[in-house]
PDB file of N, CA and C in Angstrom:
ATOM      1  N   UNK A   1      23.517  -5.748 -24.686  1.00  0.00           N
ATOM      2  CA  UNK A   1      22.853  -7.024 -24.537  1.00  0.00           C
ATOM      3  C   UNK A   1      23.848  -8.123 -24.927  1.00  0.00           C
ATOM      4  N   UNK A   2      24.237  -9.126 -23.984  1.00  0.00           N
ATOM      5  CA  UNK A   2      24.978 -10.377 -24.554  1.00  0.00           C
ATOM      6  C   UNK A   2      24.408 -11.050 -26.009  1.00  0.00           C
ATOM      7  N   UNK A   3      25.208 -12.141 -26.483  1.00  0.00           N
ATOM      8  CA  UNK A   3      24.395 -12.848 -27.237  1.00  0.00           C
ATOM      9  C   UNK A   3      23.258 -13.653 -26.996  1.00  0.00           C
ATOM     10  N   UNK A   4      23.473 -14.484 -25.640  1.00  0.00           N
ATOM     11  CA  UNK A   4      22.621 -15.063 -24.903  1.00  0.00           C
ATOM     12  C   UNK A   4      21.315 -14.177 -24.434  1.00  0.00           C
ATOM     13  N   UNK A   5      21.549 -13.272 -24.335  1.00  0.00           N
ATOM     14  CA  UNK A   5      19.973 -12.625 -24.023  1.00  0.00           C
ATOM     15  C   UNK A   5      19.191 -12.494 -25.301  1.00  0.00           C
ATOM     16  N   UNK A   6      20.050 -11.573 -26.250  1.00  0.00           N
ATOM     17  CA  UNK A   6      19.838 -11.715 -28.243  1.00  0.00           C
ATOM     18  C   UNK A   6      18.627 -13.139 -28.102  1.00  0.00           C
ATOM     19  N   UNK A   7      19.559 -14.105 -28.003  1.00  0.00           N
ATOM     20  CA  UNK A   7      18.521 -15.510 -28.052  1.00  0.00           C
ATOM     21  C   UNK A   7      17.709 -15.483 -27.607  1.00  0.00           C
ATOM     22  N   UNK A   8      17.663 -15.023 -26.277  1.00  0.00           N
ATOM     23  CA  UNK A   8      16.415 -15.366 -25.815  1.00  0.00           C
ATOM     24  C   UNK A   8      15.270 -14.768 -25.882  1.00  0.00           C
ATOM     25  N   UNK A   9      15.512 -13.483 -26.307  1.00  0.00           N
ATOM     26  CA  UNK A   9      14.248 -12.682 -26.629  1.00  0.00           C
ATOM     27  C   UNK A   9      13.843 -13.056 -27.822  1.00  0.00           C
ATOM     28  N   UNK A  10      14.629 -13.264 -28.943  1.00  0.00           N
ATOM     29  CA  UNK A  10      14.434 -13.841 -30.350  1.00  0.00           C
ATOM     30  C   UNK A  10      13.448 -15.095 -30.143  1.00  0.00           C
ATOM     31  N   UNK A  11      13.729 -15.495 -28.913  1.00  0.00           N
ATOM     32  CA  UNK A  11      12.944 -16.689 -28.575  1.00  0.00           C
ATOM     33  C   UNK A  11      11.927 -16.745 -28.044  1.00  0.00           C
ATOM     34  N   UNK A  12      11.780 -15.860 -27.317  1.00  0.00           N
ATOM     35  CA  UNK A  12      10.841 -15.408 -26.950  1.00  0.00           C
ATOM     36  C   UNK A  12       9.518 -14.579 -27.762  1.00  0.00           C
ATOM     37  N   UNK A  13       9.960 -13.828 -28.772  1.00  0.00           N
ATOM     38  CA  UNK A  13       9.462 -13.444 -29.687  1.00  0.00           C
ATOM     39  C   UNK A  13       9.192 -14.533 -30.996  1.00  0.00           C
ATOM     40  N   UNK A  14       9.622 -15.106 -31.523  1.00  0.00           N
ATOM     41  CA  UNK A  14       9.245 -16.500 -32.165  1.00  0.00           C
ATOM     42  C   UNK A  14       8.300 -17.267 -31.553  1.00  0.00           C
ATOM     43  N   UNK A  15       8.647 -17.678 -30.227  1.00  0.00           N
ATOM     44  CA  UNK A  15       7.452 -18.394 -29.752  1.00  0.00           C
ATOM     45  C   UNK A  15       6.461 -17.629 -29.513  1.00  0.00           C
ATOM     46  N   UNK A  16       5.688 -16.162 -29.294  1.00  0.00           N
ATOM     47  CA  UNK A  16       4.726 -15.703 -29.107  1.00  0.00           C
ATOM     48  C   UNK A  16       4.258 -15.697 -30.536  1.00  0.00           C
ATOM     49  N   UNK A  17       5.032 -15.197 -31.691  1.00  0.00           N
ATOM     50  CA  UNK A  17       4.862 -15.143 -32.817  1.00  0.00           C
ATOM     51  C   UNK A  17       3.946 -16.518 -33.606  1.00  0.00           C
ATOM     52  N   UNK A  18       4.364 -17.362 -32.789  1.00  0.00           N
ATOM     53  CA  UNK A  18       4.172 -18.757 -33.584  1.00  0.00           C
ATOM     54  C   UNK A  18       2.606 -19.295 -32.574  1.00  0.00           C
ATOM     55  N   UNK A  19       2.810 -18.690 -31.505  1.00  0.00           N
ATOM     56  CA  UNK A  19       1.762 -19.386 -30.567  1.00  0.00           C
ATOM     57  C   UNK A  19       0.566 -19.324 -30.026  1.00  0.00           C
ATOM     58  N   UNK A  20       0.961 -17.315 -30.462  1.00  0.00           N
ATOM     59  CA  UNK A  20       0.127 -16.193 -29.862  1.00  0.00           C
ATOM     60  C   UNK A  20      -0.038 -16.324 -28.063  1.00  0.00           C
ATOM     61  N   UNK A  21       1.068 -16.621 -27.793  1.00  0.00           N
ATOM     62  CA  UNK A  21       1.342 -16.303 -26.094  1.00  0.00           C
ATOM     63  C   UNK A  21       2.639 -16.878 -25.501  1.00  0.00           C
ATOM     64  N   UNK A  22       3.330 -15.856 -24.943  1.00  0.00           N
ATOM     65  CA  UNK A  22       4.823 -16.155 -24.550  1.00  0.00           C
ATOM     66  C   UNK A  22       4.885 -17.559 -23.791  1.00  0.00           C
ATOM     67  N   UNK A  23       6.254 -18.442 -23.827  1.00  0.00           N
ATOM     68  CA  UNK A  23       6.937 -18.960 -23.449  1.00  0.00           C
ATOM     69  C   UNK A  23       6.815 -18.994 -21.963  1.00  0.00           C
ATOM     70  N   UNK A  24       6.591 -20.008 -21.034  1.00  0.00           N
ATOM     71  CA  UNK A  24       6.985 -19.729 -19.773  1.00  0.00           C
ATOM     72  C   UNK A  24       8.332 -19.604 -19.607  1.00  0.00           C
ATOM     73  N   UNK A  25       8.915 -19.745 -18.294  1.00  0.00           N
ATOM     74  CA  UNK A  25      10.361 -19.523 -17.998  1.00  0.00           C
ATOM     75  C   UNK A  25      10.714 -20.950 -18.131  1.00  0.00           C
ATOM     76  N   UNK A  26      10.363 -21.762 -18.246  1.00  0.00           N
ATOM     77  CA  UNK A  26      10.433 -23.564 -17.772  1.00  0.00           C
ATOM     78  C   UNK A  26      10.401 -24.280 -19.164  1.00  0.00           C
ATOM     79  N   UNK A  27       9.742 -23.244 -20.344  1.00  0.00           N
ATOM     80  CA  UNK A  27      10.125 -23.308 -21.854  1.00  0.00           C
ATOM     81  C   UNK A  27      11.284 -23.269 -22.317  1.00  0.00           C
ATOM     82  N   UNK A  28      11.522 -22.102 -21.870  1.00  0.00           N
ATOM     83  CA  UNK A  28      12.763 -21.477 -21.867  1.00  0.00           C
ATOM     84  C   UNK A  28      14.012 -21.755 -21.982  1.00  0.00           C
ATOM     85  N   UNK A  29      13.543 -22.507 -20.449  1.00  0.00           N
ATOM     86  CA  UNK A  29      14.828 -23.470 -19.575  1.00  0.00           C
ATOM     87  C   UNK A  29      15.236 -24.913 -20.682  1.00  0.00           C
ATOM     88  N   UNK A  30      14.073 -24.931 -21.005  1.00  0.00           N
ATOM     89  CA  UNK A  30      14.446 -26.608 -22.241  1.00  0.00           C
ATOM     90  C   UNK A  30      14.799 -26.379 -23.499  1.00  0.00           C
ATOM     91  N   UNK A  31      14.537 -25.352 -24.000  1.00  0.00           N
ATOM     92  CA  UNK A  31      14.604 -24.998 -25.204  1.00  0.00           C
ATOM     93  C   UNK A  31      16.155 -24.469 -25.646  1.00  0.00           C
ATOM     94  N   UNK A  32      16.630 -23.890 -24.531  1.00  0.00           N
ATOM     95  CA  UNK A  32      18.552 -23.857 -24.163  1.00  0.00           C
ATOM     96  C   UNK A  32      18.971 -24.342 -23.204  1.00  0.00           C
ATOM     97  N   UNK A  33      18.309 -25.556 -22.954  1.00  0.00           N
ATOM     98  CA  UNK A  33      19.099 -26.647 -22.487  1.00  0.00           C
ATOM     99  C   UNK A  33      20.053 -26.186 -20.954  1.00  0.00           C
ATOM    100  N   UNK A  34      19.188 -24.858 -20.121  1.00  0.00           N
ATOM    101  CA  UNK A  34      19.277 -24.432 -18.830  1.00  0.00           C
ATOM    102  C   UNK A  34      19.016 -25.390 -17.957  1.00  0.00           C
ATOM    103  N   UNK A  35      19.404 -26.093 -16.740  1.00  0.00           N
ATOM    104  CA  UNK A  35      19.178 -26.846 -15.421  1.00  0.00           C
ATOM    105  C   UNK A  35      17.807 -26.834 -14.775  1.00  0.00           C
ATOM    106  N   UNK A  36      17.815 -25.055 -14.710  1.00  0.00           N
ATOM    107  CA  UNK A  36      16.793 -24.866 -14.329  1.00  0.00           C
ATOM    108  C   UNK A  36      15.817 -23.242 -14.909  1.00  0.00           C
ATOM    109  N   UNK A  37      14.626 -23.462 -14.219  1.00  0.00           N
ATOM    110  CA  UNK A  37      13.975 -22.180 -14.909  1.00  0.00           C
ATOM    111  C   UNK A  37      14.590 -20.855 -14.102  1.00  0.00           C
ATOM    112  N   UNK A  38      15.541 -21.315 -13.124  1.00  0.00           N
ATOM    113  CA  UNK A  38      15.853 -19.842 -12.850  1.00  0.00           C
ATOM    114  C   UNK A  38      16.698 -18.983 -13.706  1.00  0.00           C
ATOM    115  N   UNK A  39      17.437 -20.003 -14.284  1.00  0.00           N
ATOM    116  CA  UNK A  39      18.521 -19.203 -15.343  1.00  0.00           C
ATOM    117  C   UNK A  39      17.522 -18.524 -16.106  1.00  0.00           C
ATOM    118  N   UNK A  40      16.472 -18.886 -16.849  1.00  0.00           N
ATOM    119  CA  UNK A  40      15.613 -18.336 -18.011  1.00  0.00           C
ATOM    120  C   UNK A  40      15.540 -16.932 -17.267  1.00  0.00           C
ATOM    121  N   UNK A  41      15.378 -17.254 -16.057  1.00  0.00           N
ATOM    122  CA  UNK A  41      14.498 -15.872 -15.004  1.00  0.00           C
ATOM    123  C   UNK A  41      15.962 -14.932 -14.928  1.00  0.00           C
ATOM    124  N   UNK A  42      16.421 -15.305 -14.854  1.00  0.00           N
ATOM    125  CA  UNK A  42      17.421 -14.148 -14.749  1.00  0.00           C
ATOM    126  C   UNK A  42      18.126 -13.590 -15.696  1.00  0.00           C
ATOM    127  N   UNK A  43      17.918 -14.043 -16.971  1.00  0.00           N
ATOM    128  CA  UNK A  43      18.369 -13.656 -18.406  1.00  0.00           C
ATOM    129  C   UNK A  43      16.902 -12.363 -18.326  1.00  0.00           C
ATOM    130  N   UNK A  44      15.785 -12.800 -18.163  1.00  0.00           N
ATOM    131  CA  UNK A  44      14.451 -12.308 -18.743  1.00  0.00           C
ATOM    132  C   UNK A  44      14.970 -11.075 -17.672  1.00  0.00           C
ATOM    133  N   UNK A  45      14.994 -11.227 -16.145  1.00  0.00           N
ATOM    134  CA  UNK A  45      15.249  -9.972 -15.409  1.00  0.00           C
ATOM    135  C   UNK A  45      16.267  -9.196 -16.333  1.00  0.00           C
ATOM    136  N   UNK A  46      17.482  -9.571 -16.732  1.00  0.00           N
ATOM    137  CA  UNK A  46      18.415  -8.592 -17.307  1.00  0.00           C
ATOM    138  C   UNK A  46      17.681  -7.985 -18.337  1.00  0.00           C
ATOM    139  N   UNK A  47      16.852  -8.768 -19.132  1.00  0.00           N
ATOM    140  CA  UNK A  47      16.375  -7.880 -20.339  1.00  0.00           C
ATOM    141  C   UNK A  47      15.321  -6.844 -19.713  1.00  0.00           C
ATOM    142  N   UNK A  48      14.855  -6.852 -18.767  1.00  0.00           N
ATOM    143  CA  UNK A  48      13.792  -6.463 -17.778  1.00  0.00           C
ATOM    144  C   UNK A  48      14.417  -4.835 -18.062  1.00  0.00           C
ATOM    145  N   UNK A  49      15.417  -5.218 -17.281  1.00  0.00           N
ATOM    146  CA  UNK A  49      16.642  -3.760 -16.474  1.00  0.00           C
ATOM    147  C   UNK A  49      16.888  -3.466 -18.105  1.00  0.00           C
ATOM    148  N   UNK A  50      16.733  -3.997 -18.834  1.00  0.00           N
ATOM    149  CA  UNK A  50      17.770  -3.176 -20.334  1.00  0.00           C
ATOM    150  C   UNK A  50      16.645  -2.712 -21.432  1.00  0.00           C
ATOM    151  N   UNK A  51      14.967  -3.129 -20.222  1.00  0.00           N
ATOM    152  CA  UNK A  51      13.877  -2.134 -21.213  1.00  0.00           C
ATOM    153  C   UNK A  51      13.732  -3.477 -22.391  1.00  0.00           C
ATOM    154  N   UNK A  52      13.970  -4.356 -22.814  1.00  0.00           N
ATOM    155  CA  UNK A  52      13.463  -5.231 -23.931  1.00  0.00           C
ATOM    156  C   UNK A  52      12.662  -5.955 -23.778  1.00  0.00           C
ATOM    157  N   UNK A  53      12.266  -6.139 -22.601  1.00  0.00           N
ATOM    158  CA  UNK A  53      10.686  -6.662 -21.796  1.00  0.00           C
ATOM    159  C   UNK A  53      10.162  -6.338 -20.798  1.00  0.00           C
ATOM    160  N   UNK A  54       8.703  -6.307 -20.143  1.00  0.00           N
ATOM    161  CA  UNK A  54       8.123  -6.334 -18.831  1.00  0.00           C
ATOM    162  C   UNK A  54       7.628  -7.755 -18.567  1.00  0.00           C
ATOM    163  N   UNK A  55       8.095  -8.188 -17.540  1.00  0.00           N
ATOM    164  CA  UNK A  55       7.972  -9.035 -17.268  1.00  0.00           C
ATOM    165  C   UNK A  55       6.914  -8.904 -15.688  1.00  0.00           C
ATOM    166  N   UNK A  56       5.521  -9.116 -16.147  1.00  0.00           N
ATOM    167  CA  UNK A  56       3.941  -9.297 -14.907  1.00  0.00           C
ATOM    168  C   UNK A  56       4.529 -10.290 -14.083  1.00  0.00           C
ATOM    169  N   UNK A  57       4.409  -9.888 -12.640  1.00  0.00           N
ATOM    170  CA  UNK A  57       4.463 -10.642 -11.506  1.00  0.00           C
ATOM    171  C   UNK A  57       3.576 -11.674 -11.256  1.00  0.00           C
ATOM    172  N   UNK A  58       4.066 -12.661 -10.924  1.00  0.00           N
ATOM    173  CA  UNK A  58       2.768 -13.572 -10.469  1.00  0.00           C
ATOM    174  C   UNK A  58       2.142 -14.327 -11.727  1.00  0.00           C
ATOM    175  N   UNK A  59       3.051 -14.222 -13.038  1.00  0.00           N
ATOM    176  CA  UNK A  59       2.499 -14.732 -14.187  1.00  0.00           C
ATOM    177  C   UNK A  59       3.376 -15.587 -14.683  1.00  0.00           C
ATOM    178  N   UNK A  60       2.522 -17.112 -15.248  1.00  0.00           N
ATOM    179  CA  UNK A  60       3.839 -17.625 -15.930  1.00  0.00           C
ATOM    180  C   UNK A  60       3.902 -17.285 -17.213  1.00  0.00           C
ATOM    181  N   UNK A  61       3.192 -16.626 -17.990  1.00  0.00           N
ATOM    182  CA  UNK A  61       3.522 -16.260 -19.359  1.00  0.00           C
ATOM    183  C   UNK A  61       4.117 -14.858 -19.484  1.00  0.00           C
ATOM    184  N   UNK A  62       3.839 -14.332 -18.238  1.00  0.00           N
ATOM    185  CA  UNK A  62       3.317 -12.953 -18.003  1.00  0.00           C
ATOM    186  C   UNK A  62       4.859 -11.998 -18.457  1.00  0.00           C
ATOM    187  N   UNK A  63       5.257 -12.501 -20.119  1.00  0.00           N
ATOM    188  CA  UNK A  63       6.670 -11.865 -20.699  1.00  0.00           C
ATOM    189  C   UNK A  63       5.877 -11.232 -21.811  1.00  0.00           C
ATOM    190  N   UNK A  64       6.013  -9.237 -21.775  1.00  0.00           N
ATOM    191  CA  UNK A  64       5.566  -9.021 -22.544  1.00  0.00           C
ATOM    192  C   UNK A  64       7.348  -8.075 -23.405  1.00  0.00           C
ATOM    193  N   UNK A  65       7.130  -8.706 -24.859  1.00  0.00           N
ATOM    194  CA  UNK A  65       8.234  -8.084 -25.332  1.00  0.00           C
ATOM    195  C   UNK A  65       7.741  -6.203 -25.703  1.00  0.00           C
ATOM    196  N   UNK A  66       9.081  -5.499 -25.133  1.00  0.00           N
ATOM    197  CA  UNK A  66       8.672  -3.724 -25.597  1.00  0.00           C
ATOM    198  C   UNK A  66       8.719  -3.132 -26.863  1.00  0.00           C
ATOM    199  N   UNK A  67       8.767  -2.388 -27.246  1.00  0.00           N
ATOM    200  CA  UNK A  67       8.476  -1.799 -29.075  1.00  0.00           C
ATOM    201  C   UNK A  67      10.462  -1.762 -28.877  1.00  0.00           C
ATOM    202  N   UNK A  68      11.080  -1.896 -30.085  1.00  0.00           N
ATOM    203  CA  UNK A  68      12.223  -1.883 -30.251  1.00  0.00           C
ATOM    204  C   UNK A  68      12.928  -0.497 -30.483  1.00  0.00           C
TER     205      UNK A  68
END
């Protein structure tokens, strides 16, 4: 896992932690200062492929973090 992904799940996990429901991708995108929400989306896909989340289709919250 890069460092940049590290963050973002940390971030992802903080904000569910704090909110009781994930981050959209467009959170994401502002919160590290990304262009756009696709970058968020394609960090979240890599963590996808590396098993540290499922990420529900068709959802904007729809980031669930996996047991570690």
């Amino acid at each position: 896992m890069t460092p940049r992904q590290e963050q973002v799940l940390a971030f992802v996990r903080r904000y569910q932690a704090e909110n009781q429901m994930p981050p959209t991708r467009a959170e994401i995108a502002a919160h590290f200062g990304f262009r756009s929400s696709n970058a968020a989306e394609d960090h979240l896909r890599a963590l996808e492929k590396k098993g540290h989340v499922f990420l529900k289709p068709n959802c904007a919250r729809g980031i669930y973090v996996t047991g570690d």
